[in-house]
N, C-alpha and C. Protein backbone atom coordinates (compact mmCIF):
# COMPACT_ATOMS: atom_id res chain seq x y z
N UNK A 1 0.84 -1.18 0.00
CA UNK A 1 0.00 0.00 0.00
C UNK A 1 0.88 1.24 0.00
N UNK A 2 0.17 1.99 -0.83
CA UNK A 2 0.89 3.57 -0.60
C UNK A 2 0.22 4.84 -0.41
N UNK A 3 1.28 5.47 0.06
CA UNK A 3 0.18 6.90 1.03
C UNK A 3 0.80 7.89 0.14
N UNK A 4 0.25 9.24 0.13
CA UNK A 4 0.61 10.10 -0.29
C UNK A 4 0.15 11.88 0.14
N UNK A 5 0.17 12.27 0.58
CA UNK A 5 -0.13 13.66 1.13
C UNK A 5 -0.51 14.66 -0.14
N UNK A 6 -2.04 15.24 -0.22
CA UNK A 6 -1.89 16.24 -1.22
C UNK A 6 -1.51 17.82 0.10
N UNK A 7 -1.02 18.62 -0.68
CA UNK A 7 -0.77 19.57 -0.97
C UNK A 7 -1.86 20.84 -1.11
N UNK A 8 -1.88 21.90 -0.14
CA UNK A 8 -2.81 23.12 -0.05
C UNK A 8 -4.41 22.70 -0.80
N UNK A 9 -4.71 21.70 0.43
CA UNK A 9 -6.35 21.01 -0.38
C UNK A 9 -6.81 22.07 1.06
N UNK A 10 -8.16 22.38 0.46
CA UNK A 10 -9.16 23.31 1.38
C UNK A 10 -10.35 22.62 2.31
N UNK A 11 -10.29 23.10 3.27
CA UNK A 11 -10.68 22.68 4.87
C UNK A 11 -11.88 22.18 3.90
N UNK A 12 -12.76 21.24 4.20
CA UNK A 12 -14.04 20.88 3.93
C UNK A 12 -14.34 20.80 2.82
N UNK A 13 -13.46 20.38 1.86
CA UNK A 13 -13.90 20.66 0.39
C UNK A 13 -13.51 18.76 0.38
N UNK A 14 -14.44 18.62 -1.30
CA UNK A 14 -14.18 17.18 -2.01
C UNK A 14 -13.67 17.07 -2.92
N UNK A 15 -12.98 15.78 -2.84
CA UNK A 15 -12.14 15.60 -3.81
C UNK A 15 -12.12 14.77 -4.59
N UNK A 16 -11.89 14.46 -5.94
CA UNK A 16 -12.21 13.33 -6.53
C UNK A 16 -10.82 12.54 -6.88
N UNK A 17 -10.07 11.60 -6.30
CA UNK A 17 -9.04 11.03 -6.25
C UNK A 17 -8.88 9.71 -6.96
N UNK A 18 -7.42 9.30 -7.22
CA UNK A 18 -7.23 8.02 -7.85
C UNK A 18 -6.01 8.00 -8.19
N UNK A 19 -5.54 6.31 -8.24
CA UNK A 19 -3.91 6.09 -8.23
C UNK A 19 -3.53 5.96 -9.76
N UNK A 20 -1.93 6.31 -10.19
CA UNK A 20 -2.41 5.81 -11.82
C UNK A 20 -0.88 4.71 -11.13
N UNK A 21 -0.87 3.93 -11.86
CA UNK A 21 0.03 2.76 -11.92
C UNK A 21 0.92 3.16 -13.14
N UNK A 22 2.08 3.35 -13.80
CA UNK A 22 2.95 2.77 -14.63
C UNK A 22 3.96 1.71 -14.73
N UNK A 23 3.89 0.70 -15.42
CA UNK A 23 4.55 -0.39 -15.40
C UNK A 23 5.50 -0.35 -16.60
N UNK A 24 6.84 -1.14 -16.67
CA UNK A 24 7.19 -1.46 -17.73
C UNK A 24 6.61 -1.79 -19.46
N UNK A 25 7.13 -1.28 -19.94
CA UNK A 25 6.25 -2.13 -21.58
C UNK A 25 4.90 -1.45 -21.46
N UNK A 26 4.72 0.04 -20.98
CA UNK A 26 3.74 1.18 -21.50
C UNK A 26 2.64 0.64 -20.87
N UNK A 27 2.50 -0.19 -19.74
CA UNK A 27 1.34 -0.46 -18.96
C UNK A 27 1.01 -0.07 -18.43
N UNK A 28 -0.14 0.78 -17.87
CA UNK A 28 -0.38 1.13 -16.70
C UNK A 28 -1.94 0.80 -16.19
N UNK A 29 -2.21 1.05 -14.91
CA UNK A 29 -3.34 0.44 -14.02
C UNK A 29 -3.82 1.52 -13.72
N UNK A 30 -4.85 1.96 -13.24
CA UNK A 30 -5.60 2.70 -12.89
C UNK A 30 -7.07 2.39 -11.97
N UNK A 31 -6.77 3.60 -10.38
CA UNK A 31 -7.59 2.68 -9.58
C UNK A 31 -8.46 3.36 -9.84
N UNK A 32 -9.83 2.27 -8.87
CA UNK A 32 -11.17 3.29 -8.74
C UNK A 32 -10.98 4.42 -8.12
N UNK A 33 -12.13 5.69 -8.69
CA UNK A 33 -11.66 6.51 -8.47
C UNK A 33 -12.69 6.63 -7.10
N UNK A 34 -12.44 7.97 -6.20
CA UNK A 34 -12.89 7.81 -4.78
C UNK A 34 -13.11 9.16 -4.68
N UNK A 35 -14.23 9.51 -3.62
CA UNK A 35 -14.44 10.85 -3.26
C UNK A 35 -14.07 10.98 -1.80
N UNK A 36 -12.97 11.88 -1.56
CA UNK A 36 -12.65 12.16 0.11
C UNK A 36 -13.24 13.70 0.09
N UNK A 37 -13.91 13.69 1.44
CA UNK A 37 -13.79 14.96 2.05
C UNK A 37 -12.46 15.27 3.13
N UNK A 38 -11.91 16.52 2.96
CA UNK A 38 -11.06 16.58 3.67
C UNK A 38 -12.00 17.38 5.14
N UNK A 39 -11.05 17.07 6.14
CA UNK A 39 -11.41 17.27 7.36
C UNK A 39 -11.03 18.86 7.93
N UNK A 40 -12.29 19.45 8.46
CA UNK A 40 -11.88 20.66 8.86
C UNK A 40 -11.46 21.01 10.12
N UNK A 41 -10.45 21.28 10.17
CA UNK A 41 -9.62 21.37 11.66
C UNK A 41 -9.12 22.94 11.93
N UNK A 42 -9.31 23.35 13.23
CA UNK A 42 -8.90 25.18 13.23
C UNK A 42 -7.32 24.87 13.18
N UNK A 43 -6.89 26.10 12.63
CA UNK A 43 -5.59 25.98 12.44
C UNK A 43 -4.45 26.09 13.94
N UNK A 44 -3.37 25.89 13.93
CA UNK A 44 -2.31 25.96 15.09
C UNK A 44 -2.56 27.38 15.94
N UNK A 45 -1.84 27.52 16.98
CA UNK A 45 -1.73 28.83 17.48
C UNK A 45 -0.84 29.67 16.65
N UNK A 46 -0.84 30.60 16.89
CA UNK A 46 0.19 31.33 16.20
C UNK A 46 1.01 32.11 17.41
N UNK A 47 2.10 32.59 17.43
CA UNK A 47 3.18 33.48 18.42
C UNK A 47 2.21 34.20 19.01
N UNK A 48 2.88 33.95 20.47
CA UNK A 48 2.44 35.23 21.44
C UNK A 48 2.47 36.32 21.21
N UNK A 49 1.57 37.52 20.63
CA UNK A 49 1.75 38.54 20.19
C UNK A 49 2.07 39.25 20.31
N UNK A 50 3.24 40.51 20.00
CA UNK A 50 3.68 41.52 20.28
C UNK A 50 3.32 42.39 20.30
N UNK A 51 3.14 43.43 21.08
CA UNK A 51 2.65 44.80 21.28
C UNK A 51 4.43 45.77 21.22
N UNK A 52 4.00 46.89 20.22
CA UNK A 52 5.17 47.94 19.99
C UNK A 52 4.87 49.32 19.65
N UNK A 53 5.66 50.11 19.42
CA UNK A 53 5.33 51.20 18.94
C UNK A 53 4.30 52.36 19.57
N UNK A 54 4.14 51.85 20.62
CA UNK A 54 3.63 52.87 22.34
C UNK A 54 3.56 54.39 21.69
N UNK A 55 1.90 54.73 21.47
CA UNK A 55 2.25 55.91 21.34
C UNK A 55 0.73 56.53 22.28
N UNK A 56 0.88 57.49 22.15
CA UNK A 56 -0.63 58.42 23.11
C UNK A 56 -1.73 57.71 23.35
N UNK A 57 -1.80 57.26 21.33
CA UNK A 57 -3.43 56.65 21.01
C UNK A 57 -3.43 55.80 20.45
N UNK A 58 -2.11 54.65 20.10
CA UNK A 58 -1.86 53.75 19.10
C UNK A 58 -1.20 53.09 20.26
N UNK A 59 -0.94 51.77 19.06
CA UNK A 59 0.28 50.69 19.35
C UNK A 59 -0.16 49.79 18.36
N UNK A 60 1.24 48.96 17.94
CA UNK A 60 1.27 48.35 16.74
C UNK A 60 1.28 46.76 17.55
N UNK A 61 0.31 45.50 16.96
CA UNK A 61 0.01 44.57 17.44
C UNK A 61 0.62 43.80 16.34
N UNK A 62 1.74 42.40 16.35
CA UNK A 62 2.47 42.17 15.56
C UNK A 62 2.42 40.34 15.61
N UNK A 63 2.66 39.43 15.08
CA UNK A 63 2.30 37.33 15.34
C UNK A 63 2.73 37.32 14.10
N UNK A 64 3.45 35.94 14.46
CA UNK A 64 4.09 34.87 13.43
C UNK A 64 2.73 34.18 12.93
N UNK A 65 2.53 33.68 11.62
CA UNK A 65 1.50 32.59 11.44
C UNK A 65 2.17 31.39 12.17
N UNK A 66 1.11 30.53 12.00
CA UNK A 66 0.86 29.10 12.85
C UNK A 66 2.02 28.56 11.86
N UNK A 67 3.04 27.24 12.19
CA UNK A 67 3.71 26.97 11.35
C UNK A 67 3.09 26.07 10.55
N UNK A 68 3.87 25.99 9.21
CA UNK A 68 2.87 25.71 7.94
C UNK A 68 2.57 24.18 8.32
N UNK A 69 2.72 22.42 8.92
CA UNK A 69 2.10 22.01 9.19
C UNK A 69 1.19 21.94 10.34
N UNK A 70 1.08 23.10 10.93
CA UNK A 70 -0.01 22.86 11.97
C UNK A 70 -0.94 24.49 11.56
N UNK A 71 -1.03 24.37 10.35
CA UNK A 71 -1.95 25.22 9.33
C UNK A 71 -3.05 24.15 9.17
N UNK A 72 -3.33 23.32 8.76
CA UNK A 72 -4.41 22.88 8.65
C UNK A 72 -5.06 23.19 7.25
N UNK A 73 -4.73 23.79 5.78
CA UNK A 73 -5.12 24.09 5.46
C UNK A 73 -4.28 25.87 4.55
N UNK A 74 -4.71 25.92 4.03
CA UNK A 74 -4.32 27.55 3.39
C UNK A 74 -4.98 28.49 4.76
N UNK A 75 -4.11 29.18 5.42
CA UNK A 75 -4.86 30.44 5.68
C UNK A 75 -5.53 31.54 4.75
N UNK A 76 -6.16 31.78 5.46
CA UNK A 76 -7.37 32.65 4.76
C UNK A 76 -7.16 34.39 5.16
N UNK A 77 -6.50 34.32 6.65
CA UNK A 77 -6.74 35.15 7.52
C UNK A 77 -6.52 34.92 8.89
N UNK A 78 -6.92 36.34 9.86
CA UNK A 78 -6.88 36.64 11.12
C UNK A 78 -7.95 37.22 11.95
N UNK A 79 -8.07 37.08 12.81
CA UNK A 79 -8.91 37.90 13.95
C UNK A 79 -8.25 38.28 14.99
N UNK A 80 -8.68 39.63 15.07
CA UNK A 80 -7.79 40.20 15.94
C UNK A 80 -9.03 40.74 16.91
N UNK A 81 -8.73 40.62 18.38
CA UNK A 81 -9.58 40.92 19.70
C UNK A 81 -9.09 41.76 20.28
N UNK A 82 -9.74 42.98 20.30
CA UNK A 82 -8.72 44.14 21.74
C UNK A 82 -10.28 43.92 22.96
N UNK A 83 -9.92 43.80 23.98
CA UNK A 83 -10.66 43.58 25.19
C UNK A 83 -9.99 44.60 26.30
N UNK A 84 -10.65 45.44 27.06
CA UNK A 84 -10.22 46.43 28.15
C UNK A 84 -9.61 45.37 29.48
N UNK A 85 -9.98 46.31 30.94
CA UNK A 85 -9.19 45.77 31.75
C UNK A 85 -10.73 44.85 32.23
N UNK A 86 -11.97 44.94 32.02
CA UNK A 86 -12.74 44.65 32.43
C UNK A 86 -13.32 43.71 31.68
N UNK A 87 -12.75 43.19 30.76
CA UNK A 87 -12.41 42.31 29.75
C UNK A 87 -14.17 42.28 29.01
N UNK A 88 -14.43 43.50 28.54
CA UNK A 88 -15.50 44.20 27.68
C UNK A 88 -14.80 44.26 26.44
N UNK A 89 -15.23 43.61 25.35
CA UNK A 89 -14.63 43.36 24.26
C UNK A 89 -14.82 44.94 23.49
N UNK A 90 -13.67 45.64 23.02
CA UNK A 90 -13.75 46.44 22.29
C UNK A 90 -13.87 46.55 20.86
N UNK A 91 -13.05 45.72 20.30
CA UNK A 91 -13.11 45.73 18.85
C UNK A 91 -13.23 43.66 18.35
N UNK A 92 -13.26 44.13 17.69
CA UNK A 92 -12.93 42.55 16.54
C UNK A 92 -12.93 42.63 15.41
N UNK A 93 -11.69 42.53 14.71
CA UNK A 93 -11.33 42.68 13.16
C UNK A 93 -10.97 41.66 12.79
N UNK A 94 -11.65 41.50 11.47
CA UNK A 94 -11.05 40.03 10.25
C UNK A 94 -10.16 40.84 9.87
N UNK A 95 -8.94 40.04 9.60
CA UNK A 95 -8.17 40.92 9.29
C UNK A 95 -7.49 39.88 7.58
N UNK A 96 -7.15 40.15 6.70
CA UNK A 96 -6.55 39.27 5.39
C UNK A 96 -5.26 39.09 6.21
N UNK A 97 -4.34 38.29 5.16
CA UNK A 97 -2.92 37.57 4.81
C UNK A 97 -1.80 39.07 5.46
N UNK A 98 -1.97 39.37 6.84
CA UNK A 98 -1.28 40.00 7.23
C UNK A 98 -0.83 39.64 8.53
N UNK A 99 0.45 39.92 9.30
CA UNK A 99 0.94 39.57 10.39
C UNK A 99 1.26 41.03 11.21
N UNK A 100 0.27 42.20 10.93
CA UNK A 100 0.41 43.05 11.99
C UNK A 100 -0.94 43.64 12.07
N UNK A 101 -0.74 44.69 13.26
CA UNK A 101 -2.71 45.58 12.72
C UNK A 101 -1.94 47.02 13.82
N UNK A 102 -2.39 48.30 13.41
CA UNK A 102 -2.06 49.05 13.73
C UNK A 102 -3.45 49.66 14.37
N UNK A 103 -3.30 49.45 15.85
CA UNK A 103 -4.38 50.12 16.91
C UNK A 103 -4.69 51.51 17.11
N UNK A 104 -5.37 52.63 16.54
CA UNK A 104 -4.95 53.76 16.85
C UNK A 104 -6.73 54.17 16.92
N UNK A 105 -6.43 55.30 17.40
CA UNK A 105 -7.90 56.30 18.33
C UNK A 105 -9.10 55.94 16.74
N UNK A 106 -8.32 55.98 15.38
CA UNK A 106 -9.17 55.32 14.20
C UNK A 106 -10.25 54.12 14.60
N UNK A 107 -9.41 53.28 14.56
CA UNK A 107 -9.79 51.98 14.67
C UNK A 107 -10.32 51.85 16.18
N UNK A 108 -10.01 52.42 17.28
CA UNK A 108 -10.71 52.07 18.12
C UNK A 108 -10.03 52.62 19.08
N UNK A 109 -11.09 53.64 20.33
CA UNK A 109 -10.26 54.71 20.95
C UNK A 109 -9.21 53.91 21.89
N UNK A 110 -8.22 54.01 22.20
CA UNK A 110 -7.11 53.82 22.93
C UNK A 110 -6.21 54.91 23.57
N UNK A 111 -6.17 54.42 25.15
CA UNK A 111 -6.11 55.28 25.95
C UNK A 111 -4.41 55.27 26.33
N UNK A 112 -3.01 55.80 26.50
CA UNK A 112 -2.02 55.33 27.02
C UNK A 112 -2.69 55.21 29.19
N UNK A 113 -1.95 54.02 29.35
CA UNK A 113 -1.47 54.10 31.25
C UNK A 113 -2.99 53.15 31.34
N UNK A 114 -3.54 52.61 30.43
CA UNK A 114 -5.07 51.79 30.54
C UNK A 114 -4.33 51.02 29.90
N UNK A 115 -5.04 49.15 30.77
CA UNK A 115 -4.60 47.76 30.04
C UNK A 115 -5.71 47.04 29.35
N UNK A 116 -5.20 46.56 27.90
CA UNK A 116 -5.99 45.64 27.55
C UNK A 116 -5.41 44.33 27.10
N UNK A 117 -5.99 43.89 26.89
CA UNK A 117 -5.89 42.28 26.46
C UNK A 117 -6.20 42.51 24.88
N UNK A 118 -5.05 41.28 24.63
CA UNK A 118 -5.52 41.08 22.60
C UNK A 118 -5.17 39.83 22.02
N UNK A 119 -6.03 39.57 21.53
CA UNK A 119 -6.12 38.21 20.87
C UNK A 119 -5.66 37.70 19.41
N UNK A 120 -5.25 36.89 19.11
CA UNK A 120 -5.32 36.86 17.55
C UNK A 120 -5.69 35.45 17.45
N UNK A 121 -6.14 35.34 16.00
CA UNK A 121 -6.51 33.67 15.87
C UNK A 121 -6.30 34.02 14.71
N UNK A 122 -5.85 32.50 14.19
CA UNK A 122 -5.99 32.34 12.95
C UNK A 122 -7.05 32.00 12.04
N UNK A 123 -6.90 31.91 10.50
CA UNK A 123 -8.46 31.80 10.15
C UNK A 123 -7.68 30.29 8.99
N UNK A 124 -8.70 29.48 8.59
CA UNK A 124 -8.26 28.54 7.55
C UNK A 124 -9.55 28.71 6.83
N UNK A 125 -10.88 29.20 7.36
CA UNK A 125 -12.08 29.05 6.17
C UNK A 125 -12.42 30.18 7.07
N UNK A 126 -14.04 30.08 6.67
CA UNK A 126 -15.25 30.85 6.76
C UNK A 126 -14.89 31.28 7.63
N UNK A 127 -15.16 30.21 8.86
CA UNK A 127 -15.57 30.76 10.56
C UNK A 127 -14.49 29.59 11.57
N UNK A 128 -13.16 28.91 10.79
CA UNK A 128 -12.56 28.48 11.77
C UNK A 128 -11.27 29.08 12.34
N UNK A 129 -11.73 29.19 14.19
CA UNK A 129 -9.96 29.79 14.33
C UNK A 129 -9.51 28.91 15.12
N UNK A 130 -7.93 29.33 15.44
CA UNK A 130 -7.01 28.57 16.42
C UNK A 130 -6.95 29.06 17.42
């Protein structure tokens, strides 16, 4: 028997699969063909996130992606969570194929000498995170 791993197949999608055989003297075999669904799994954690760039009304929020086998899948994306000290969720952004987000009085008022909490997850589809 033989195994084989495909390559950037998408969380929950089907596939229509099959082995081809080549043999000596231009033969070849060919199996039945098979439908797999692949399995949807949230993707890895990604790095403890960095907070930088301290300013009045900003700060720059910065993560490694999940490493590529404990991706699960193509990322899609991010979510990013800012939560106060009273852990009252302030914001929540989808964020695309980026590894920073820049926090400022724009995006959502921010106070300097006040703590919050921030989250990131990763995305592999629609609605799965890590």
């Amino acid at each position: 028997a033989a195994a084989a791993t495909p390559l950037r197949c998408t969380s929950g999608a089907t596939y229509e699969v099959f082995a081809w055989y080549s043999l000596r003297g231009n033969s070849s075999l060919l199996s039945p063909k098979r439908n797999v669904t692949t399995t949807i799994s949230a993707p890895g954690n990604i790095s403890t996130p960095t907070i930088s760039q301290l300013a009045q009304a900003s700060f720059l929020v910065s993560w490694q992606q999940p490493a590529l086998e404990q991706q699960n899948g193509a990322l899609t994306g991010y979510q990013l969570q800012l939560d106060d000290l009273t852990s009252q969720t302030l914001l929540v952004r989808t964020l695309a194929l980026i590894t920073e987000f820049n926090v400022t009085a724009v995006t959502q008022p921010v106070q300097l000498g006040r703590t919050y909490g921030v989250a990131v997850r990763a995305r592999n589809g629609p609605a799965s995170f890590g």
